[in-house]
PDBML (XML) file of the C-alpha atoms, coordinates in Angstrom:
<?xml version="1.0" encoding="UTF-8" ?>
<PDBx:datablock datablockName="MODEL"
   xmlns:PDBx="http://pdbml.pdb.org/schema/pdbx-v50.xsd"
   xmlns:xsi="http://www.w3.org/2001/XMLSchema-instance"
   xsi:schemaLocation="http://pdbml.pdb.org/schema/pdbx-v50.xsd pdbx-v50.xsd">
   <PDBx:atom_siteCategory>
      <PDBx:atom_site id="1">
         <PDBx:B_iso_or_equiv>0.00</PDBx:B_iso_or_equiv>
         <PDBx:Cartn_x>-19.322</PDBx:Cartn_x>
         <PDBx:Cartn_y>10.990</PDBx:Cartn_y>
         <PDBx:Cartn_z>-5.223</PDBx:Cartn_z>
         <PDBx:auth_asym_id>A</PDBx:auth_asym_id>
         <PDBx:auth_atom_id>CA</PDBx:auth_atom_id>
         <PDBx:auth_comp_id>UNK</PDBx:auth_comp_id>
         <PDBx:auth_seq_id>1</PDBx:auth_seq_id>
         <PDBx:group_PDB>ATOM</PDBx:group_PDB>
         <PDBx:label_alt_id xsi:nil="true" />
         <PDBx:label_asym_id>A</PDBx:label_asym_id>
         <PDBx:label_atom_id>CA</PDBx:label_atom_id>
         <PDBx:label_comp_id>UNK</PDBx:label_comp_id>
         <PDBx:label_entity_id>1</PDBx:label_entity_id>
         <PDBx:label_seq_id>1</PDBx:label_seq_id>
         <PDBx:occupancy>1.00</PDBx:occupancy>
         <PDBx:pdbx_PDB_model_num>1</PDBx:pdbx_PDB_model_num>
         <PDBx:type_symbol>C</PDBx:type_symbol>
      </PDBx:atom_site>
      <PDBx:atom_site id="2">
         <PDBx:B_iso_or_equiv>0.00</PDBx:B_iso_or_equiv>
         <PDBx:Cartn_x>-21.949</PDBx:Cartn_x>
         <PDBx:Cartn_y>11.982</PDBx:Cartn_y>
         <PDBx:Cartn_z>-7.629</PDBx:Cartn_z>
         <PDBx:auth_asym_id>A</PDBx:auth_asym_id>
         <PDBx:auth_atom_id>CA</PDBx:auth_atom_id>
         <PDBx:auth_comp_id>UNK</PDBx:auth_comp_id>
         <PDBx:auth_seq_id>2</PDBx:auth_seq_id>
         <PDBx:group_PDB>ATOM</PDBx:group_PDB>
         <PDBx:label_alt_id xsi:nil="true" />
         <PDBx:label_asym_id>A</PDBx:label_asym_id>
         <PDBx:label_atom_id>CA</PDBx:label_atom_id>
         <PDBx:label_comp_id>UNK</PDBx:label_comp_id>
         <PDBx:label_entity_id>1</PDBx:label_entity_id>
         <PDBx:label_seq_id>2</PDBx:label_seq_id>
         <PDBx:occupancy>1.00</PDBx:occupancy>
         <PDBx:pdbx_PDB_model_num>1</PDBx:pdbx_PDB_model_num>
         <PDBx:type_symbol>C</PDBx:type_symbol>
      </PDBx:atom_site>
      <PDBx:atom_site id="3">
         <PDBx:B_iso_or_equiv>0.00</PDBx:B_iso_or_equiv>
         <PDBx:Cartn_x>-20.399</PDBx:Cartn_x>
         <PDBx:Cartn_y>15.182</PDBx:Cartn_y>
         <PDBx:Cartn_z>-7.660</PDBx:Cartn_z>
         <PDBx:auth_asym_id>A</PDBx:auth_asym_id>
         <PDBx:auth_atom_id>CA</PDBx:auth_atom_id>
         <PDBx:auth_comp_id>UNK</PDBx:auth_comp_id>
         <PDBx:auth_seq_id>3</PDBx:auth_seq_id>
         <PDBx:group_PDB>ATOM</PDBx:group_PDB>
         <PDBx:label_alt_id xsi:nil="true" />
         <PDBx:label_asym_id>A</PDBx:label_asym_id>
         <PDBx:label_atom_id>CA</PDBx:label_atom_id>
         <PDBx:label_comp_id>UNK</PDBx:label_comp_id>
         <PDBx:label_entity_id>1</PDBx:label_entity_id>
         <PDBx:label_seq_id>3</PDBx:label_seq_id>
         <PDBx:occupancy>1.00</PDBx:occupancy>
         <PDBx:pdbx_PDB_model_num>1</PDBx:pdbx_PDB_model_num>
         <PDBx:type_symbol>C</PDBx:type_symbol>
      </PDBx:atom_site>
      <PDBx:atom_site id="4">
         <PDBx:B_iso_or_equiv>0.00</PDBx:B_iso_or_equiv>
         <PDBx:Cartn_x>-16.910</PDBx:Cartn_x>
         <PDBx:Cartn_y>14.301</PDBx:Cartn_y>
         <PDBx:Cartn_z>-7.905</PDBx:Cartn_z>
         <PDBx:auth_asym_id>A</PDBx:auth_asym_id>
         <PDBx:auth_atom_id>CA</PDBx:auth_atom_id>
         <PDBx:auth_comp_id>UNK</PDBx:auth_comp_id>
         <PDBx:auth_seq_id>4</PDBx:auth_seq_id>
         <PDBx:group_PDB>ATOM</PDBx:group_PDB>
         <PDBx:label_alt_id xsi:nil="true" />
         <PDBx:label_asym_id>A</PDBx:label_asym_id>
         <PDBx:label_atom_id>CA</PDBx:label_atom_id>
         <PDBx:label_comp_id>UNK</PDBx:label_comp_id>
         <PDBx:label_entity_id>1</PDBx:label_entity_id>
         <PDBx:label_seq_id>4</PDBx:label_seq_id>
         <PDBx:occupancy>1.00</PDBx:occupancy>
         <PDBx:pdbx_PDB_model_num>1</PDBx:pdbx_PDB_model_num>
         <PDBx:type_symbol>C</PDBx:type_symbol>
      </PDBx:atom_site>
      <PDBx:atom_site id="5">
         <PDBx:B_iso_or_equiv>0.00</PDBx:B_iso_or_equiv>
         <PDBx:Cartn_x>-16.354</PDBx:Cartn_x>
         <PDBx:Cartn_y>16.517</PDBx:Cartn_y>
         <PDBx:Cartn_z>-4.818</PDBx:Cartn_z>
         <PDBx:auth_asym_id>A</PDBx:auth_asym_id>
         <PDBx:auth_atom_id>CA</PDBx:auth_atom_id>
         <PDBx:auth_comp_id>UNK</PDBx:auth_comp_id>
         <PDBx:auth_seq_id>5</PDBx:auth_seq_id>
         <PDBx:group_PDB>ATOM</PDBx:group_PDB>
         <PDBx:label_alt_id xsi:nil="true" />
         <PDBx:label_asym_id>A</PDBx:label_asym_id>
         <PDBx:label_atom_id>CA</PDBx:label_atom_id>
         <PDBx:label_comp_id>UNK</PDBx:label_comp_id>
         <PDBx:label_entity_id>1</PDBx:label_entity_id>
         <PDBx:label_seq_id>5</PDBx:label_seq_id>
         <PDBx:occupancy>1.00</PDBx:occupancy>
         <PDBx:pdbx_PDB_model_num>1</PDBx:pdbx_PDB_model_num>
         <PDBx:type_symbol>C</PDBx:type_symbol>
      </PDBx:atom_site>
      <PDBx:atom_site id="6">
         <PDBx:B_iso_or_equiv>0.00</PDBx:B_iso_or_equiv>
         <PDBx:Cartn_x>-15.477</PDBx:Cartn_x>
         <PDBx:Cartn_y>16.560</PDBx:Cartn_y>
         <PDBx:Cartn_z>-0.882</PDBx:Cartn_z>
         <PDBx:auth_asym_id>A</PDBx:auth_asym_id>
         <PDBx:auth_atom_id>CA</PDBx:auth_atom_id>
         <PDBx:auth_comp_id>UNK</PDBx:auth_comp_id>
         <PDBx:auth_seq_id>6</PDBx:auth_seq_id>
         <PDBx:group_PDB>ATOM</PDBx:group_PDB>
         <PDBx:label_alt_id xsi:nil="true" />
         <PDBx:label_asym_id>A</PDBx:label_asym_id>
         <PDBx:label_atom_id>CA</PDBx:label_atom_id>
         <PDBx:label_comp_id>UNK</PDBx:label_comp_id>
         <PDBx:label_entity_id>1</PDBx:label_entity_id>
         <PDBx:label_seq_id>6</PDBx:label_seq_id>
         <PDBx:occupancy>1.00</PDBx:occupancy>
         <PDBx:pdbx_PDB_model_num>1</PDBx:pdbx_PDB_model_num>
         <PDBx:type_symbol>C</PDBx:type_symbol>
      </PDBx:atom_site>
      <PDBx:atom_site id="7">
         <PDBx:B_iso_or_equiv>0.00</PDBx:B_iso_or_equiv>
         <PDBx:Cartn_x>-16.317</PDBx:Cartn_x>
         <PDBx:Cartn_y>18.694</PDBx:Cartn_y>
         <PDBx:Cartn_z>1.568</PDBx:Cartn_z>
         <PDBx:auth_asym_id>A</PDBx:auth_asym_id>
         <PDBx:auth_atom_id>CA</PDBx:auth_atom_id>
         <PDBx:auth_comp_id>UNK</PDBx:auth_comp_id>
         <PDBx:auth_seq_id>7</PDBx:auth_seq_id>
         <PDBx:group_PDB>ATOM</PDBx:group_PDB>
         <PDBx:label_alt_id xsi:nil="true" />
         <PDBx:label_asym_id>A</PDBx:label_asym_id>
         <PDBx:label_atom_id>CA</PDBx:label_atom_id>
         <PDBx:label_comp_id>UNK</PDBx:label_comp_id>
         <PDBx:label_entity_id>1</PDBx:label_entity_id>
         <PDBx:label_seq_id>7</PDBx:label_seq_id>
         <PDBx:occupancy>1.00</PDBx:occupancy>
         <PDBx:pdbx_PDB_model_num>1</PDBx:pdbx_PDB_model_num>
         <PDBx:type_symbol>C</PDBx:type_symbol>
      </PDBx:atom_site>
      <PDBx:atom_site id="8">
         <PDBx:B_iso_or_equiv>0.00</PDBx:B_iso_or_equiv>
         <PDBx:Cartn_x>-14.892</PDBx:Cartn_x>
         <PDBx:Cartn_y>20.383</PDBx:Cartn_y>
         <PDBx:Cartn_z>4.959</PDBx:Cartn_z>
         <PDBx:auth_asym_id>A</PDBx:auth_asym_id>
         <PDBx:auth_atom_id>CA</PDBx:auth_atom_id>
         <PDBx:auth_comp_id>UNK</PDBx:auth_comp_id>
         <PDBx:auth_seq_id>8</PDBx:auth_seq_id>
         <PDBx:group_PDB>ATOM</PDBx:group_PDB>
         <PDBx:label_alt_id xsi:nil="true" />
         <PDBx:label_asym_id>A</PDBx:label_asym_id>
         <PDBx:label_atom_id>CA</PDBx:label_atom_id>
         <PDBx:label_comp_id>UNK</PDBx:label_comp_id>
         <PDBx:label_entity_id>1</PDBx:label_entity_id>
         <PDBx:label_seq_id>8</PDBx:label_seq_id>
         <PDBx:occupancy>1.00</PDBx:occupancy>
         <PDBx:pdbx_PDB_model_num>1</PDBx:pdbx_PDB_model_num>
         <PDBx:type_symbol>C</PDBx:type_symbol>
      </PDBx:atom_site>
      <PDBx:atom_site id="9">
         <PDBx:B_iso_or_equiv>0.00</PDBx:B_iso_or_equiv>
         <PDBx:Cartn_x>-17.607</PDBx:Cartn_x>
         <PDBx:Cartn_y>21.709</PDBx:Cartn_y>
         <PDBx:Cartn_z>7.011</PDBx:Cartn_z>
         <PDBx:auth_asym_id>A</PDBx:auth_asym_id>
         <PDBx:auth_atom_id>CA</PDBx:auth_atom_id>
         <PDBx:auth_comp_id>UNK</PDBx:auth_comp_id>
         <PDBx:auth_seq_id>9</PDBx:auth_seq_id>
         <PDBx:group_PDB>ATOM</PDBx:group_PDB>
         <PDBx:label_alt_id xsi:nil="true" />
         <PDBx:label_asym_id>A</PDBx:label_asym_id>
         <PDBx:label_atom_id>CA</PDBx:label_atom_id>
         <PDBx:label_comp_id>UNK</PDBx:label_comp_id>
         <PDBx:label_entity_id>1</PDBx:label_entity_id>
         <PDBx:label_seq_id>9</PDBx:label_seq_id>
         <PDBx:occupancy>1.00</PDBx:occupancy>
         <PDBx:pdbx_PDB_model_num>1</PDBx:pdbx_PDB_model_num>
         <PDBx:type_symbol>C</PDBx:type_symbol>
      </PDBx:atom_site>
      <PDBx:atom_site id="10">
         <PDBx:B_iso_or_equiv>0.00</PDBx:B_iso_or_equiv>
         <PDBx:Cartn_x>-15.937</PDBx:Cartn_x>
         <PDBx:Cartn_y>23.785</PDBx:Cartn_y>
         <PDBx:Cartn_z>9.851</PDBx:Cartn_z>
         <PDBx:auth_asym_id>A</PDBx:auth_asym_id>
         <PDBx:auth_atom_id>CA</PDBx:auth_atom_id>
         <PDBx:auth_comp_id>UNK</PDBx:auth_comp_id>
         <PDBx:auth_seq_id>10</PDBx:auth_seq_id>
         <PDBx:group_PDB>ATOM</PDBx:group_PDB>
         <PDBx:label_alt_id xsi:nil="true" />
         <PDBx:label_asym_id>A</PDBx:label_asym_id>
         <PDBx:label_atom_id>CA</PDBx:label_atom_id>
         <PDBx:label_comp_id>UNK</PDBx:label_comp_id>
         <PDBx:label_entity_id>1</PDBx:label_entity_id>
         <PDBx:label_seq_id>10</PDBx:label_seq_id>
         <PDBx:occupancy>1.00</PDBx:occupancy>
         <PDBx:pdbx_PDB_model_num>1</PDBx:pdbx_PDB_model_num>
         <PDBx:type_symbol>C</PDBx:type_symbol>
      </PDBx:atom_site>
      <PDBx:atom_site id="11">
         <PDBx:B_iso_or_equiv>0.00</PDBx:B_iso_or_equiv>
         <PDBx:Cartn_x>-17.600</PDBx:Cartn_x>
         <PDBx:Cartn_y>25.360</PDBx:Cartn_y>
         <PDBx:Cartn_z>12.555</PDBx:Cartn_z>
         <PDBx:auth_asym_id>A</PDBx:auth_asym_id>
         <PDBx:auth_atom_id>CA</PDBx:auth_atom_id>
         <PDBx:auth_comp_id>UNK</PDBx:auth_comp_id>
         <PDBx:auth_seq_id>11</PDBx:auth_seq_id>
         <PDBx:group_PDB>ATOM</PDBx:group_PDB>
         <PDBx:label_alt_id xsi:nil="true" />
         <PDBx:label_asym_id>A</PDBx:label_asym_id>
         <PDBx:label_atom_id>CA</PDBx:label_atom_id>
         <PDBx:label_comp_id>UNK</PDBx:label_comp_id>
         <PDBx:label_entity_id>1</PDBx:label_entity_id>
         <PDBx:label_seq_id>11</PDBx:label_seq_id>
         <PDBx:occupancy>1.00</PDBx:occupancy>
         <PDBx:pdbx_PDB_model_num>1</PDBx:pdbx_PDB_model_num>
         <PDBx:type_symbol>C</PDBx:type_symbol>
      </PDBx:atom_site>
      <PDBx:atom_site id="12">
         <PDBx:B_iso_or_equiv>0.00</PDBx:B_iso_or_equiv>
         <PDBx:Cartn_x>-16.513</PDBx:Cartn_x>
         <PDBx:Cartn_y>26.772</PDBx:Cartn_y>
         <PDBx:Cartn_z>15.669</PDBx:Cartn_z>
         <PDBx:auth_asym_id>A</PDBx:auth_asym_id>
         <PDBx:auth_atom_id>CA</PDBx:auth_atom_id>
         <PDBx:auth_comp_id>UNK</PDBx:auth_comp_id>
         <PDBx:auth_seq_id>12</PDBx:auth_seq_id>
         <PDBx:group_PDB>ATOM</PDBx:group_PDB>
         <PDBx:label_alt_id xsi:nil="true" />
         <PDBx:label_asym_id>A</PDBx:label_asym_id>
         <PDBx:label_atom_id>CA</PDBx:label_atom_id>
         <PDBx:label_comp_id>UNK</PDBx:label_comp_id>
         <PDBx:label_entity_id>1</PDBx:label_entity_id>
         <PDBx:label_seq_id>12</PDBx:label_seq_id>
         <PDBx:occupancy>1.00</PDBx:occupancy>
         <PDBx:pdbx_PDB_model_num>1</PDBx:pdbx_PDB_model_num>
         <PDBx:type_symbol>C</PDBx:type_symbol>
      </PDBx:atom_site>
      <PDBx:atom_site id="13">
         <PDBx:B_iso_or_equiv>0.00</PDBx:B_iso_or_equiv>
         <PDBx:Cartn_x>-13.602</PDBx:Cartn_x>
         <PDBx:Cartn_y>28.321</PDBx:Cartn_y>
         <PDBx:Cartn_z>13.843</PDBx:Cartn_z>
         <PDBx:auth_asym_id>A</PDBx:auth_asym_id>
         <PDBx:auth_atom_id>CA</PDBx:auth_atom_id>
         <PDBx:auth_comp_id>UNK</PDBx:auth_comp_id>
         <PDBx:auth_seq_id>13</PDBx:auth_seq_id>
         <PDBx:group_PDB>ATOM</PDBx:group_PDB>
         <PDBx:label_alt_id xsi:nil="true" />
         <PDBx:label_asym_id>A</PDBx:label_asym_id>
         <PDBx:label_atom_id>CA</PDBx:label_atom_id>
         <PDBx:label_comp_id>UNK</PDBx:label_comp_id>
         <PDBx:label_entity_id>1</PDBx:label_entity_id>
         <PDBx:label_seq_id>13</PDBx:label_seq_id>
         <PDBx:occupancy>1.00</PDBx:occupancy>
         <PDBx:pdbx_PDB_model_num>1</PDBx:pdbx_PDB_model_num>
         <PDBx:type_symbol>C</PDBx:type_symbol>
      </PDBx:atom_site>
      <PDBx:atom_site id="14">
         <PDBx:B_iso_or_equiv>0.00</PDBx:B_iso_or_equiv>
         <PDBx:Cartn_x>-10.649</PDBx:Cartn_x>
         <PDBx:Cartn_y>29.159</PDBx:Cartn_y>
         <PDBx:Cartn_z>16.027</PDBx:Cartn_z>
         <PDBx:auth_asym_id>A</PDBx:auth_asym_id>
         <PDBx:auth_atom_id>CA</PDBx:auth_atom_id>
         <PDBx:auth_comp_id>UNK</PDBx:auth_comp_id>
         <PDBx:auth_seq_id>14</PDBx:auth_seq_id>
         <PDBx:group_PDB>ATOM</PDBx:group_PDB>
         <PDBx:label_alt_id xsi:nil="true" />
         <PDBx:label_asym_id>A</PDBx:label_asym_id>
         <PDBx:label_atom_id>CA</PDBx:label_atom_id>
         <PDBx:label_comp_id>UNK</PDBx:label_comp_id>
         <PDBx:label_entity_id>1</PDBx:label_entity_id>
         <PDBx:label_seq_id>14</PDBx:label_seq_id>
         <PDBx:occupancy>1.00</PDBx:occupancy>
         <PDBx:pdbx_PDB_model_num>1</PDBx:pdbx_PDB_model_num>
         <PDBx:type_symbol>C</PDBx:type_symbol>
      </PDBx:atom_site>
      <PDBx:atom_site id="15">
         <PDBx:B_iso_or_equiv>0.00</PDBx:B_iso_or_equiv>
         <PDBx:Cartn_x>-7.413</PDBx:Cartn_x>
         <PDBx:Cartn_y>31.791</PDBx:Cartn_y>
         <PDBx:Cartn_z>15.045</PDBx:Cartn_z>
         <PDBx:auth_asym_id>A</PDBx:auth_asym_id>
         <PDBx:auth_atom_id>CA</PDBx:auth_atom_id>
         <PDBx:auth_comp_id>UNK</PDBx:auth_comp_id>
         <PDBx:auth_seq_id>15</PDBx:auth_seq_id>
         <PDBx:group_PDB>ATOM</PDBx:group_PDB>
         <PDBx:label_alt_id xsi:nil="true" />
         <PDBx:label_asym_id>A</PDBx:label_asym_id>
         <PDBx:label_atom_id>CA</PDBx:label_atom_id>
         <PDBx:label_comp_id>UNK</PDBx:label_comp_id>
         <PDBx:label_entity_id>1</PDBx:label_entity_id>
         <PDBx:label_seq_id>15</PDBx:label_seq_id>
         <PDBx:occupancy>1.00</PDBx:occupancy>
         <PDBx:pdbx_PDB_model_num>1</PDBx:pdbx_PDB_model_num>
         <PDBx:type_symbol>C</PDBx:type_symbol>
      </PDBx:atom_site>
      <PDBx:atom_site id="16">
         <PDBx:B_iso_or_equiv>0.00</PDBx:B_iso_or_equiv>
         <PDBx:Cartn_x>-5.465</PDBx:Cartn_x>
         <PDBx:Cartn_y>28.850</PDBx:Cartn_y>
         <PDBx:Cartn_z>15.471</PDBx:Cartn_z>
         <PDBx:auth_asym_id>A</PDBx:auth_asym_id>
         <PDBx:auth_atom_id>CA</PDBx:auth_atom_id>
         <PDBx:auth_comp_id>UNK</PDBx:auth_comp_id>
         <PDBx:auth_seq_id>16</PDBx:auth_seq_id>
         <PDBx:group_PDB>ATOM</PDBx:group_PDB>
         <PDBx:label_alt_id xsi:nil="true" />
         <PDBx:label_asym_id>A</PDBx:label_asym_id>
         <PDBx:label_atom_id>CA</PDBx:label_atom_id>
         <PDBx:label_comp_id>UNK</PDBx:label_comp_id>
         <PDBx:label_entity_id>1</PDBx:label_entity_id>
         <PDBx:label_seq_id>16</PDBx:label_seq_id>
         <PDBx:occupancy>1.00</PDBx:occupancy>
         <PDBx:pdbx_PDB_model_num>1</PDBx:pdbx_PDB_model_num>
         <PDBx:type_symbol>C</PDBx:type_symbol>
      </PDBx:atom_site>
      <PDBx:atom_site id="17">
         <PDBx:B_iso_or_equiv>0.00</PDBx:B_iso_or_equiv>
         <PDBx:Cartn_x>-6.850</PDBx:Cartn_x>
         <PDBx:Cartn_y>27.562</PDBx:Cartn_y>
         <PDBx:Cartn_z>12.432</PDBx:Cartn_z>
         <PDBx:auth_asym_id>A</PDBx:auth_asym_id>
         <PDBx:auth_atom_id>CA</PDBx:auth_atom_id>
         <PDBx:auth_comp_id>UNK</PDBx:auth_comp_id>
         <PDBx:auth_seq_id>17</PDBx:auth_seq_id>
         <PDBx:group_PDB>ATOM</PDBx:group_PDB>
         <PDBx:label_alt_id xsi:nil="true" />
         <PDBx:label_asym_id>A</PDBx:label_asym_id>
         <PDBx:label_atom_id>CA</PDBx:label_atom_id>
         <PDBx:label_comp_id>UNK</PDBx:label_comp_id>
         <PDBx:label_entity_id>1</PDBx:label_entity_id>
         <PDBx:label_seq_id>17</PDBx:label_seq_id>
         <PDBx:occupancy>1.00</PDBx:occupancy>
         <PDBx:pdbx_PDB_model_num>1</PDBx:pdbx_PDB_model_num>
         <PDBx:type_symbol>C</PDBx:type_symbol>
      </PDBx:atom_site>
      <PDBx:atom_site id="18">
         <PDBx:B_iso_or_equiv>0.00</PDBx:B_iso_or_equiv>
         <PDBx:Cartn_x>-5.525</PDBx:Cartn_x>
         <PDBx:Cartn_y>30.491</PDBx:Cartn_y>
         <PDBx:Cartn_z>10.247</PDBx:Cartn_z>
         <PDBx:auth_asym_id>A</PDBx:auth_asym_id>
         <PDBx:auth_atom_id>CA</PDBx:auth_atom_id>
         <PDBx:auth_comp_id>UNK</PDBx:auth_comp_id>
         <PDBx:auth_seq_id>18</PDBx:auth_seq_id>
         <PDBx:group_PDB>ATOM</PDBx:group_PDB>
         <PDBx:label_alt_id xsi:nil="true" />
         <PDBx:label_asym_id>A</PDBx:label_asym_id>
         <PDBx:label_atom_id>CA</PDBx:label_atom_id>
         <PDBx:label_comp_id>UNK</PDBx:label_comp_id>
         <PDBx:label_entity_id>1</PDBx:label_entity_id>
         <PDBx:label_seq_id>18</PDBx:label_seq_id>
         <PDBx:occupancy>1.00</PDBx:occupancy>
         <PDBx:pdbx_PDB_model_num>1</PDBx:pdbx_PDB_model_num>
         <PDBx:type_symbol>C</PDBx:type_symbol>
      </PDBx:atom_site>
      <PDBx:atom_site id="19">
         <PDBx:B_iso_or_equiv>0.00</PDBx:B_iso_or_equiv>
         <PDBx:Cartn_x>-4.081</PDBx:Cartn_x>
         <PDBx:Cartn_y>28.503</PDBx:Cartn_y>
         <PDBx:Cartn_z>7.304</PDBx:Cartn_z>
         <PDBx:auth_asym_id>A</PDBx:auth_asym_id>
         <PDBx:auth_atom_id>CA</PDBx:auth_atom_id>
         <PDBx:auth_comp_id>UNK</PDBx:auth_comp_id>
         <PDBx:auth_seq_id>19</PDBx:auth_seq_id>
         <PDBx:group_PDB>ATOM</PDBx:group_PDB>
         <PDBx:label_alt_id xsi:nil="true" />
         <PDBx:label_asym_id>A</PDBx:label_asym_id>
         <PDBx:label_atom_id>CA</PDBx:label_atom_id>
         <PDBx:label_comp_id>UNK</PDBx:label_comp_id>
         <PDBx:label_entity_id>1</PDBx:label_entity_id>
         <PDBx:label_seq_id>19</PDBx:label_seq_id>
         <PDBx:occupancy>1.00</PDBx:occupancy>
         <PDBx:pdbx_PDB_model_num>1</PDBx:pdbx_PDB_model_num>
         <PDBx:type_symbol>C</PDBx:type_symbol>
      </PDBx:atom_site>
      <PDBx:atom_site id="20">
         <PDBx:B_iso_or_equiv>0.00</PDBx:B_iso_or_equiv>
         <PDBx:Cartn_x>-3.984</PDBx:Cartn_x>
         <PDBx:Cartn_y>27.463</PDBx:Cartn_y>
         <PDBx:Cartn_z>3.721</PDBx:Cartn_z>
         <PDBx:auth_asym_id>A</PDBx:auth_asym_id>
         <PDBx:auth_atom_id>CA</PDBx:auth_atom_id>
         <PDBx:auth_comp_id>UNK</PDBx:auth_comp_id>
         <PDBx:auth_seq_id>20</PDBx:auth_seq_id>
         <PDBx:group_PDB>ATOM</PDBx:group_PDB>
         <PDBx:label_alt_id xsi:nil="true" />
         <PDBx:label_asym_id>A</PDBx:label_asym_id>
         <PDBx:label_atom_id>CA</PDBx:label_atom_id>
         <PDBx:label_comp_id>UNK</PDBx:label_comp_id>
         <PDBx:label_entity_id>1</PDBx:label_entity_id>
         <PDBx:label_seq_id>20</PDBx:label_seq_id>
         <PDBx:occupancy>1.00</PDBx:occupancy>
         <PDBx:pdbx_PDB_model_num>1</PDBx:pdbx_PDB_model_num>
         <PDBx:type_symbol>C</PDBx:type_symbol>
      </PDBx:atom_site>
      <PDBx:atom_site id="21">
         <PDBx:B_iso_or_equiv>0.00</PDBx:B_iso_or_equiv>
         <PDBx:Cartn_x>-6.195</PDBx:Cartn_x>
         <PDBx:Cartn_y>24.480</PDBx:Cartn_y>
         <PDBx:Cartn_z>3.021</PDBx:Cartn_z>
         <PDBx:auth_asym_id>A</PDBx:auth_asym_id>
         <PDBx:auth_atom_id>CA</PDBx:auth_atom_id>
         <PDBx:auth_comp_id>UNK</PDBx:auth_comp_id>
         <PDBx:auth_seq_id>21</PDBx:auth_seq_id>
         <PDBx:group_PDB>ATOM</PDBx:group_PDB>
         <PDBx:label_alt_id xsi:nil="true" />
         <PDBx:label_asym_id>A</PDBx:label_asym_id>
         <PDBx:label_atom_id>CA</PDBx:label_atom_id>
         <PDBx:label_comp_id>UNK</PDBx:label_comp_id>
         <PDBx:label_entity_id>1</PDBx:label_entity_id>
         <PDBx:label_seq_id>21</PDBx:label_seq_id>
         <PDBx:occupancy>1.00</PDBx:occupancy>
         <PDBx:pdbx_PDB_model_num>1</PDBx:pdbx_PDB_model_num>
         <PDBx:type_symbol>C</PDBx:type_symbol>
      </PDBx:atom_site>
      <PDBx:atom_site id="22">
         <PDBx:B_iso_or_equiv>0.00</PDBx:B_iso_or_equiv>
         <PDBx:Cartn_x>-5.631</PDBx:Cartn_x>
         <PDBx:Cartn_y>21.951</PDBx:Cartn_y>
         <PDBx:Cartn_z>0.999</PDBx:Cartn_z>
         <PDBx:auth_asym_id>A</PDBx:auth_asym_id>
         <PDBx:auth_atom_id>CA</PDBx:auth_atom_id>
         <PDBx:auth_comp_id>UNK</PDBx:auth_comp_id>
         <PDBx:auth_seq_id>22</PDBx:auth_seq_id>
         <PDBx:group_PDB>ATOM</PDBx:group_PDB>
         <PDBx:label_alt_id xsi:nil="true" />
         <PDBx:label_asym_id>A</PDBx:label_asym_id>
         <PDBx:label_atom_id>CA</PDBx:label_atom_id>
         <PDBx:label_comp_id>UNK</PDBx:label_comp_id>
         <PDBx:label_entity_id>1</PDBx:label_entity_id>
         <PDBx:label_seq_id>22</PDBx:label_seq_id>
         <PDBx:occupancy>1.00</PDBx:occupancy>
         <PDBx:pdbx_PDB_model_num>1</PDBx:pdbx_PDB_model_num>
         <PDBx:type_symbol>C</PDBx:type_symbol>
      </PDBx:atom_site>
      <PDBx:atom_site id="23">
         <PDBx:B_iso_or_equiv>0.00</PDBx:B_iso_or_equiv>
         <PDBx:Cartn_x>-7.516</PDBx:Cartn_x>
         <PDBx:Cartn_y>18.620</PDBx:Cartn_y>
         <PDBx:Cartn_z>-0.590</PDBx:Cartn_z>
         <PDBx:auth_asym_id>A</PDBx:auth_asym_id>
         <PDBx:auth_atom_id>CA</PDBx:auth_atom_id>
         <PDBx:auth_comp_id>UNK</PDBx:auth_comp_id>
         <PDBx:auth_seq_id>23</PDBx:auth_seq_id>
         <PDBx:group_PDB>ATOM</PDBx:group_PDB>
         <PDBx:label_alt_id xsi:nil="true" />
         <PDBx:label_asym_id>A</PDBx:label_asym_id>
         <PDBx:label_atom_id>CA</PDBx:label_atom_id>
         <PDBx:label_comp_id>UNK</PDBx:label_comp_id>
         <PDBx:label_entity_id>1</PDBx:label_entity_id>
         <PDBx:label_seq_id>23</PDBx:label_seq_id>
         <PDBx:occupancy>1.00</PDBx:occupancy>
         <PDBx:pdbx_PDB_model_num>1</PDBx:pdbx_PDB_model_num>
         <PDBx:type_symbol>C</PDBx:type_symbol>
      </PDBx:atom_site>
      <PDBx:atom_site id="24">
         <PDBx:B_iso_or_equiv>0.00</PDBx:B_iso_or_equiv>
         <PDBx:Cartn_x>-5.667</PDBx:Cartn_x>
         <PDBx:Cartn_y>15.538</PDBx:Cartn_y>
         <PDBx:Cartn_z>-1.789</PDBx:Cartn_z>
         <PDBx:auth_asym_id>A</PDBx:auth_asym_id>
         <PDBx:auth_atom_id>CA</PDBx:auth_atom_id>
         <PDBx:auth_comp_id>UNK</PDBx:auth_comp_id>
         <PDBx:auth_seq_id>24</PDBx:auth_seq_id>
         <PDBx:group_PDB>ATOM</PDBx:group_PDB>
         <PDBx:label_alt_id xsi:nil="true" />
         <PDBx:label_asym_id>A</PDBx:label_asym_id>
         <PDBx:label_atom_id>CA</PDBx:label_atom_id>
         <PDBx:label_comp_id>UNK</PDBx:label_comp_id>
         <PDBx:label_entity_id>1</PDBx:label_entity_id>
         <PDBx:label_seq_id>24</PDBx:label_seq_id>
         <PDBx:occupancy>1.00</PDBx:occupancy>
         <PDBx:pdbx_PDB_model_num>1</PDBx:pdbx_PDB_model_num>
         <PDBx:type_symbol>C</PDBx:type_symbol>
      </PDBx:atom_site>
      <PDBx:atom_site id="25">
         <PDBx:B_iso_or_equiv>0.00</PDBx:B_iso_or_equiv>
         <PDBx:Cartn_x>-6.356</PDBx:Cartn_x>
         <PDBx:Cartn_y>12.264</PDBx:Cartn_y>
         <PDBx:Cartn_z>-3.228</PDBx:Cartn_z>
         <PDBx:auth_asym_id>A</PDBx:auth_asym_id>
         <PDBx:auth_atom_id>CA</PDBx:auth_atom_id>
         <PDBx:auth_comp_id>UNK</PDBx:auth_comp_id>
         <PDBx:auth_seq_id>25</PDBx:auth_seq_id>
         <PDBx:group_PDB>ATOM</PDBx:group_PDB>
         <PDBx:label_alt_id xsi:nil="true" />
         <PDBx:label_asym_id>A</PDBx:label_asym_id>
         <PDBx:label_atom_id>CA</PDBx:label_atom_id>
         <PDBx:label_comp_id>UNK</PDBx:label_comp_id>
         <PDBx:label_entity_id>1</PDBx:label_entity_id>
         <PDBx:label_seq_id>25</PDBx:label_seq_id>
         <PDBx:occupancy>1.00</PDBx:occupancy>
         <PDBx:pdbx_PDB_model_num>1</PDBx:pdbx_PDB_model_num>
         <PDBx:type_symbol>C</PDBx:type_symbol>
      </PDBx:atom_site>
   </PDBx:atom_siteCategory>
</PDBx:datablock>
């Protein structure tokens, strides 16, 4: 919050997770 910013840590990545990501408030 300091930072005014949010992470996604992904490991163990998968094809199936072939995508566009996206962050919302």
């Amino acid at each position: 919050n300091g930072r005014n910013t949010v992470f996604l840590q992904m490991n163990k990545l998968k094809p199936e997770d072939t995508a566009v990501y996206y962050c919302a408030r």
